[in-house]
Protein backbone atom coordinates (compact mmCIF):
# COMPACT_ATOMS: atom_id res chain seq x y z
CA UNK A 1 -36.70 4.19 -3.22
CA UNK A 2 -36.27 2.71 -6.81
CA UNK A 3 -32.85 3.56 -8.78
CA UNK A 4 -34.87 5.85 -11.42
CA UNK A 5 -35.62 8.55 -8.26
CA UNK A 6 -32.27 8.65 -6.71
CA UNK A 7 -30.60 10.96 -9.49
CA UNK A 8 -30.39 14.78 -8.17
CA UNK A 9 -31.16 13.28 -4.35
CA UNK A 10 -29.49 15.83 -1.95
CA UNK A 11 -27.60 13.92 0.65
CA UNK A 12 -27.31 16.80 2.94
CA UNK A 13 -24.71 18.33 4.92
CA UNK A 14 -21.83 16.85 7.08
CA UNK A 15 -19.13 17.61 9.56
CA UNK A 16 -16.05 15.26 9.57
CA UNK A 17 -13.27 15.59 11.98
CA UNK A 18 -10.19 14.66 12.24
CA UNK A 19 -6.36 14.81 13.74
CA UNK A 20 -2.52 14.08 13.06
CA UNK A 21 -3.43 10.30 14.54
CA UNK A 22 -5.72 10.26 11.18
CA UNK A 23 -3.50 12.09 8.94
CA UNK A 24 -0.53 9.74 9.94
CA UNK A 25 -2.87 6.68 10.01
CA UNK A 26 -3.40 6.97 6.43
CA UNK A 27 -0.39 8.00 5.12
CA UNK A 28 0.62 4.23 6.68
CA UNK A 29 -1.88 2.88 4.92
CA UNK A 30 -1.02 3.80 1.67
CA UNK A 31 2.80 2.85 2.28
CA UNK A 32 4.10 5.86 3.30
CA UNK A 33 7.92 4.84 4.70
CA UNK A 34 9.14 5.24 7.97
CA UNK A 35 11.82 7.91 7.34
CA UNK A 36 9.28 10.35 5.28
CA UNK A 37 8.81 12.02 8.67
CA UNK A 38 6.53 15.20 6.95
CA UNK A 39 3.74 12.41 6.21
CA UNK A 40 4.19 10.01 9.61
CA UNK A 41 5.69 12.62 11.91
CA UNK A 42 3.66 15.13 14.19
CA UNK A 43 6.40 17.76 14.38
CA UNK A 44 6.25 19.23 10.65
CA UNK A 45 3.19 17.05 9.06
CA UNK A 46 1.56 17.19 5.83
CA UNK A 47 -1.68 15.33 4.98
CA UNK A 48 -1.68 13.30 1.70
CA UNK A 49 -4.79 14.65 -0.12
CA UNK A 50 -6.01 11.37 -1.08
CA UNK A 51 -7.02 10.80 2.33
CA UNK A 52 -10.22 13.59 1.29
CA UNK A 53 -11.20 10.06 -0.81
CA UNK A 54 -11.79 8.46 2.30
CA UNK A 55 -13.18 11.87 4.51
CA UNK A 56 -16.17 11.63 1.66
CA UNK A 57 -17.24 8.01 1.84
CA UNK A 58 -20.22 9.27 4.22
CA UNK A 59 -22.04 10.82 1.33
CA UNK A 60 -21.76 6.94 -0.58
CA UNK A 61 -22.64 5.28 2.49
CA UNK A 62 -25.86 7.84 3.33
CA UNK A 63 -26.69 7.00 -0.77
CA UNK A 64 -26.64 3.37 -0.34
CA UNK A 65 -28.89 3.30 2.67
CA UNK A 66 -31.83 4.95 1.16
CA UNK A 67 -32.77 1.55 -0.07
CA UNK A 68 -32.74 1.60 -3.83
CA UNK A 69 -29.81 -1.44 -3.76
CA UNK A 70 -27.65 -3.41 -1.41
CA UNK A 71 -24.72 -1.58 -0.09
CA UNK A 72 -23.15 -5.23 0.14
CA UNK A 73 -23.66 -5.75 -3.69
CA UNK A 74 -22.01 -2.69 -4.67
CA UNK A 75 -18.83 -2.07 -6.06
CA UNK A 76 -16.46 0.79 -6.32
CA UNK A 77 -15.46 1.48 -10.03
CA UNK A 78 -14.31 5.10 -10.73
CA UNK A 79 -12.55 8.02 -8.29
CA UNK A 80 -11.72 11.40 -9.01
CA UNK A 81 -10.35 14.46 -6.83
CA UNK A 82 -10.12 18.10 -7.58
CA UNK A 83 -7.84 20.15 -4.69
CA UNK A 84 -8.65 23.63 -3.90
CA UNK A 85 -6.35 23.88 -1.17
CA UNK A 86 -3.97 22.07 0.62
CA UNK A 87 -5.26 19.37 3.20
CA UNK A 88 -4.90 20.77 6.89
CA UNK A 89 -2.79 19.23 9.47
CA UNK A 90 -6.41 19.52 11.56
CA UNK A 91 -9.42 20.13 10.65
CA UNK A 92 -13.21 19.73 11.13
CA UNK A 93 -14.84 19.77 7.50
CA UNK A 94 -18.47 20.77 6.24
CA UNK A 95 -19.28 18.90 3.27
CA UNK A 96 -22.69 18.61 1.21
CA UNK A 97 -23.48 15.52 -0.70
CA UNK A 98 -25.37 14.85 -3.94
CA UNK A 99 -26.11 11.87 -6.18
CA UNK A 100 -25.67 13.60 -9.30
CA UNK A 101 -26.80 10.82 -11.81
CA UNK A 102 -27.19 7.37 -12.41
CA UNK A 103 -27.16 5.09 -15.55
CA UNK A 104 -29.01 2.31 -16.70
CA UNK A 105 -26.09 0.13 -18.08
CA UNK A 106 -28.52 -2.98 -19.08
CA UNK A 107 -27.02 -5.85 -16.68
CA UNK A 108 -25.99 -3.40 -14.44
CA UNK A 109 -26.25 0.18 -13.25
CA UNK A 110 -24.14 2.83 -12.18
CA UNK A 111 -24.28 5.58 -9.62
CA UNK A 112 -22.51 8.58 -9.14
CA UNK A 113 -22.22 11.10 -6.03
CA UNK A 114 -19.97 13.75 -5.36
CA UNK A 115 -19.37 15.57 -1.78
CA UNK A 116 -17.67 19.12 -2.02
CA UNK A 117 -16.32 21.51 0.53
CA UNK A 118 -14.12 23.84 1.21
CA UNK A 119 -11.02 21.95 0.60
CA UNK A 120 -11.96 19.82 -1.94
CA UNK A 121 -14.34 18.26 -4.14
CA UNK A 122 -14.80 14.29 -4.28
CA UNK A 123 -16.56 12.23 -7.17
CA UNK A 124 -17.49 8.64 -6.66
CA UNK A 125 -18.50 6.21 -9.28
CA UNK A 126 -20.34 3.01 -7.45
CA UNK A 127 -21.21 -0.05 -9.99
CA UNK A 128 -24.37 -2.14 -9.17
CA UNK A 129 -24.35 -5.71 -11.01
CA UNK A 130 -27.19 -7.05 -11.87
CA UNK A 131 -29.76 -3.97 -11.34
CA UNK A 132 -30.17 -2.87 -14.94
CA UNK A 133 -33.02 -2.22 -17.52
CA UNK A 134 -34.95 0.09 -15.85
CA UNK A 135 -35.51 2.46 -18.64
CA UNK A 136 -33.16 4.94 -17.36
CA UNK A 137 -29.80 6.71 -19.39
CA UNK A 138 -26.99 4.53 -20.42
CA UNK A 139 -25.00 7.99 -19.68
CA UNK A 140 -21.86 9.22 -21.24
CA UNK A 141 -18.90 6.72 -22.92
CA UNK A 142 -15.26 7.66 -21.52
CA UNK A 143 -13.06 10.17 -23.49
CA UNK A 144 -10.93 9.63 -25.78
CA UNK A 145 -7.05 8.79 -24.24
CA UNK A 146 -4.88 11.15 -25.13
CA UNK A 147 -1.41 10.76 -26.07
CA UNK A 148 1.35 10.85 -23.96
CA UNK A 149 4.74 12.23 -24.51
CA UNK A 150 8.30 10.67 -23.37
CA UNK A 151 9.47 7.77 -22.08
CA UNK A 152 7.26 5.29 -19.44
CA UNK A 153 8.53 6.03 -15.76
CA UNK A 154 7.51 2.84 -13.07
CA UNK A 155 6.95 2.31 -9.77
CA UNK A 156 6.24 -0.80 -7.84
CA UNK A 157 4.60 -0.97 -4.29
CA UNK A 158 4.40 -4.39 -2.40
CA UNK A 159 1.32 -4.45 -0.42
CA UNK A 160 1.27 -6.12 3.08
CA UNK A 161 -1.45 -9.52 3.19
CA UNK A 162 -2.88 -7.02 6.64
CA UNK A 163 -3.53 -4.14 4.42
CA UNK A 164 -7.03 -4.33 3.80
CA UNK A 165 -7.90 -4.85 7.45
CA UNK A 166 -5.06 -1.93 7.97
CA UNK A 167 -6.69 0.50 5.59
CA UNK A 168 -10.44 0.07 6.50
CA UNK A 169 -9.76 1.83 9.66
CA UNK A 170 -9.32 4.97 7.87
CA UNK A 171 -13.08 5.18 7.31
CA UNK A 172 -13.94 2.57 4.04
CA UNK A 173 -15.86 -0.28 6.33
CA UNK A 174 -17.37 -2.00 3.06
CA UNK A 175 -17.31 -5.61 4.55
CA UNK A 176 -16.03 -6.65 1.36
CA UNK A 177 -13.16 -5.55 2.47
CA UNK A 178 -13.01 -8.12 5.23
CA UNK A 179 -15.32 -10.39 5.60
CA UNK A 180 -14.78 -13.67 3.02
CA UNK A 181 -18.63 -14.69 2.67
CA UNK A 182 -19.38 -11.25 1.43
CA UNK A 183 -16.34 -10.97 -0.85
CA UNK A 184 -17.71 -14.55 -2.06
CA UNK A 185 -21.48 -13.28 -2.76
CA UNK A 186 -20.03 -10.53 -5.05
CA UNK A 187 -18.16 -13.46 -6.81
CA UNK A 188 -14.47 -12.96 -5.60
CA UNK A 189 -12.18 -15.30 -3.79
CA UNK A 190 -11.33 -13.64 -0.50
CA UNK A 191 -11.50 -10.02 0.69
CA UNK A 192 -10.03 -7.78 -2.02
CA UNK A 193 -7.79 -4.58 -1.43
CA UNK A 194 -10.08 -1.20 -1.35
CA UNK A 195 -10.10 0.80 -4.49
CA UNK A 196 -9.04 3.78 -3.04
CA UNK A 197 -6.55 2.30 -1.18
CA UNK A 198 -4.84 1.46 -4.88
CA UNK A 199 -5.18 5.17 -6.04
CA UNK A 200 -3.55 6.59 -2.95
CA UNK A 201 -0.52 4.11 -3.46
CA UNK A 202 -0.69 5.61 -7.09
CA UNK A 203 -1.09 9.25 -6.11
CA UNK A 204 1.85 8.95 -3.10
CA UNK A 205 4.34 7.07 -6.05
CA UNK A 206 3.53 9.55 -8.62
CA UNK A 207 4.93 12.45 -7.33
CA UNK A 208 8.27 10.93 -7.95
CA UNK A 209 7.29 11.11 -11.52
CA UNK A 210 6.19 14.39 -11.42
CA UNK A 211 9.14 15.61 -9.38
CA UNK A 212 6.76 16.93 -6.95
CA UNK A 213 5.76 16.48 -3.04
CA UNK A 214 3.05 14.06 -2.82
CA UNK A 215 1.04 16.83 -0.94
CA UNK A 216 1.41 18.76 -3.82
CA UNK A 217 -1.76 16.33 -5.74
CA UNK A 218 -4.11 18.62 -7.20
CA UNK A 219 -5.89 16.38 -9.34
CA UNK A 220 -6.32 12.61 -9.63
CA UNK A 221 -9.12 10.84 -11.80
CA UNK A 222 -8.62 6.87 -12.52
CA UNK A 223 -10.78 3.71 -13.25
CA UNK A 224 -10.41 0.94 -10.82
CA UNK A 225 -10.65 -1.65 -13.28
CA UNK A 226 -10.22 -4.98 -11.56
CA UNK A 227 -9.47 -6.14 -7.58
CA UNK A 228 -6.20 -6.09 -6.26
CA UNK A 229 -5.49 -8.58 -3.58
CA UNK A 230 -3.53 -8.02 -0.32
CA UNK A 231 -0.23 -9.13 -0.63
CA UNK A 232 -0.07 -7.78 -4.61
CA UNK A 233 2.59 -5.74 -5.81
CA UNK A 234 1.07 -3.16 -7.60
CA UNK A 235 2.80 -1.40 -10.37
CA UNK A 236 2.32 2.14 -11.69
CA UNK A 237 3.48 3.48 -14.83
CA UNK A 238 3.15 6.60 -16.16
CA UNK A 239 4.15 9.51 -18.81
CA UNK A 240 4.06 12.80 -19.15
CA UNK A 241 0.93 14.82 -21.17
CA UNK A 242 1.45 18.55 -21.13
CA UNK A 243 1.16 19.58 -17.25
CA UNK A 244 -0.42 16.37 -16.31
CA UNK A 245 0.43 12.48 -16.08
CA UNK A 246 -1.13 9.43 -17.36
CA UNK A 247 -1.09 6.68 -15.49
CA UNK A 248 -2.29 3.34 -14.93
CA UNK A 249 -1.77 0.56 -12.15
CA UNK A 250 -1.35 -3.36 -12.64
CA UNK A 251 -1.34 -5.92 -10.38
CA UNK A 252 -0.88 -9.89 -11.28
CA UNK A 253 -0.64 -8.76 -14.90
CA UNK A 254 -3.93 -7.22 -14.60
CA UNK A 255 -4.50 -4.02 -15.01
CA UNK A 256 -6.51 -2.70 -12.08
CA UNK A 257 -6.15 1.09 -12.48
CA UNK A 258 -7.13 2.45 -16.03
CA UNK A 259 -7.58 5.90 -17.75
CA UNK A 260 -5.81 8.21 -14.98
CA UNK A 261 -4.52 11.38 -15.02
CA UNK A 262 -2.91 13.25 -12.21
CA UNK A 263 -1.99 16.85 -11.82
CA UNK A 264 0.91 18.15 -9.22
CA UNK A 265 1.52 21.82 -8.21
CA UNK A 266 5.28 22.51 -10.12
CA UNK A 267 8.08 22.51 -8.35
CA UNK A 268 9.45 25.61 -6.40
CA UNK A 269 12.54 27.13 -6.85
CA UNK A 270 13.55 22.95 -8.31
CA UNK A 271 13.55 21.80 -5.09
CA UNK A 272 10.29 19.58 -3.90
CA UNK A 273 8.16 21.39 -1.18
């Protein structure tokens, strides 16, 4: 299959399961402490809904093995999330997959797929260097940033040099992740940090800004603009727009989450819940 025939391909349907091991798993992964016991603790468990982000990665893997480019020479650049309801403690989820478009960038091209169900609905932005100039839609420029209101709140997280290896296991197996000749082909120095792994660090911290549970996500959209490495400190800053938050994400004075916006469900009664 060439690049120009894989917009509108139907990816099908697909049934994901999974428990409080996988719920608690995650919420590790993305640096959840010990002592928040309703995101590592059986007994009265939430599930972060960031971990849908990783539930959805079939519909990117099934994409990249219909043969139009090399799943190894592909590169995460864009995530967004839209809730519809809360994440359950358990479930087994039907989702459908689509690519819905891809763009002829000129030196490279860009592909995105989106996997809904019940729960949720996932949109994945993949970058493909070097496979450009096919004749096919440069697509749509970003937006506009808005302007934010009040003062910057931050937030930094110091990743663990393990975390990579650590956060693959909740379903991201992109050997970039872990294997250094492959991180080396796509021109990087060692095994780099997964993308999504960086937005649910973001999405757990930012509910302090928002004054909300971190459960209580209903919609996160970023750029992940540049690597982060195990072992970074990442840093998230944000600031209030209306009933969302802008945010971004730096790590070694590089900025490697751009253009975000998060939405949290408002506090009950001023307490978190």
């Amino acid at each position: 299959m060439h690049l120009k025939d894989l917009a509108g391909v139907d990816l099908g349907s697909h049934f994901v399961t999974y428990g409080a091991r996988d719920a608690i798993l995650y919420a590790l992964a993305v640096g959840a402490p010990a002592d928040r016991l309703d995101l590592v603790y059986e007994r009265d468990l939430r599930v972060l809904p960031t971990y849908a982000c990783a539930l959805g990665l079939w519909a990117v893997e099934k994409a990249g093995d219909l043969g139009a480019y090399d799943r190894k020479r592909s590169l995460h650049a864009a995530q967004r999330l839209s809730m519809h309801l809360p994440m359950p403690r358990e479930a087994t989820l039907a989702m459908r997959g689509k690519v819905e478009s891809v763009w002829d960038k000129g030196k490279a091209s860009i592909v995105n797929i989106a996997v809904e169900c019940e729960i949720f609905t996932a949109a994945y932005t993949i970058f493909l260097p070097g496979l450009g100039n096919w004749g096919g839609s440069p697509g749509a420029g970003p937006d506009a940033a808005p302007a934010p209101e009040g003062a910057i709140w931050r937030s930094t997280s110091k990743t663990s040099p393990q975390l990579a290896a650590l956060y693959r296991l909740t379903g991201d197996l992109h050997p970039i992740h872990v294997d250094p000749e492959v991180a080396r082909a796509n021109g990087l120095e060692r095994p780099i940090l997964h993308g999504l792994c960086t937005l649910g660090i973001a999405a757990r911290v930012l509910a302090d800004a928002a004054g909300a549970h971190p459960c209580d996500l209903r919609m996160i959209a970023a750029r992940l603009s540049a690597p982060v490495m195990p072992g970074d400190a990442i840093v998230v800053s944000a600031q209030s727009l209306s009933d969302e938050l802008l945010f971004e994400a730096s790590a070694r004075d590089r900025t490697v989450l751009k253009d975000g916006r998060a939405k949290f469900l408002p506090r009950v009664g001023g307490e978190n819940h």
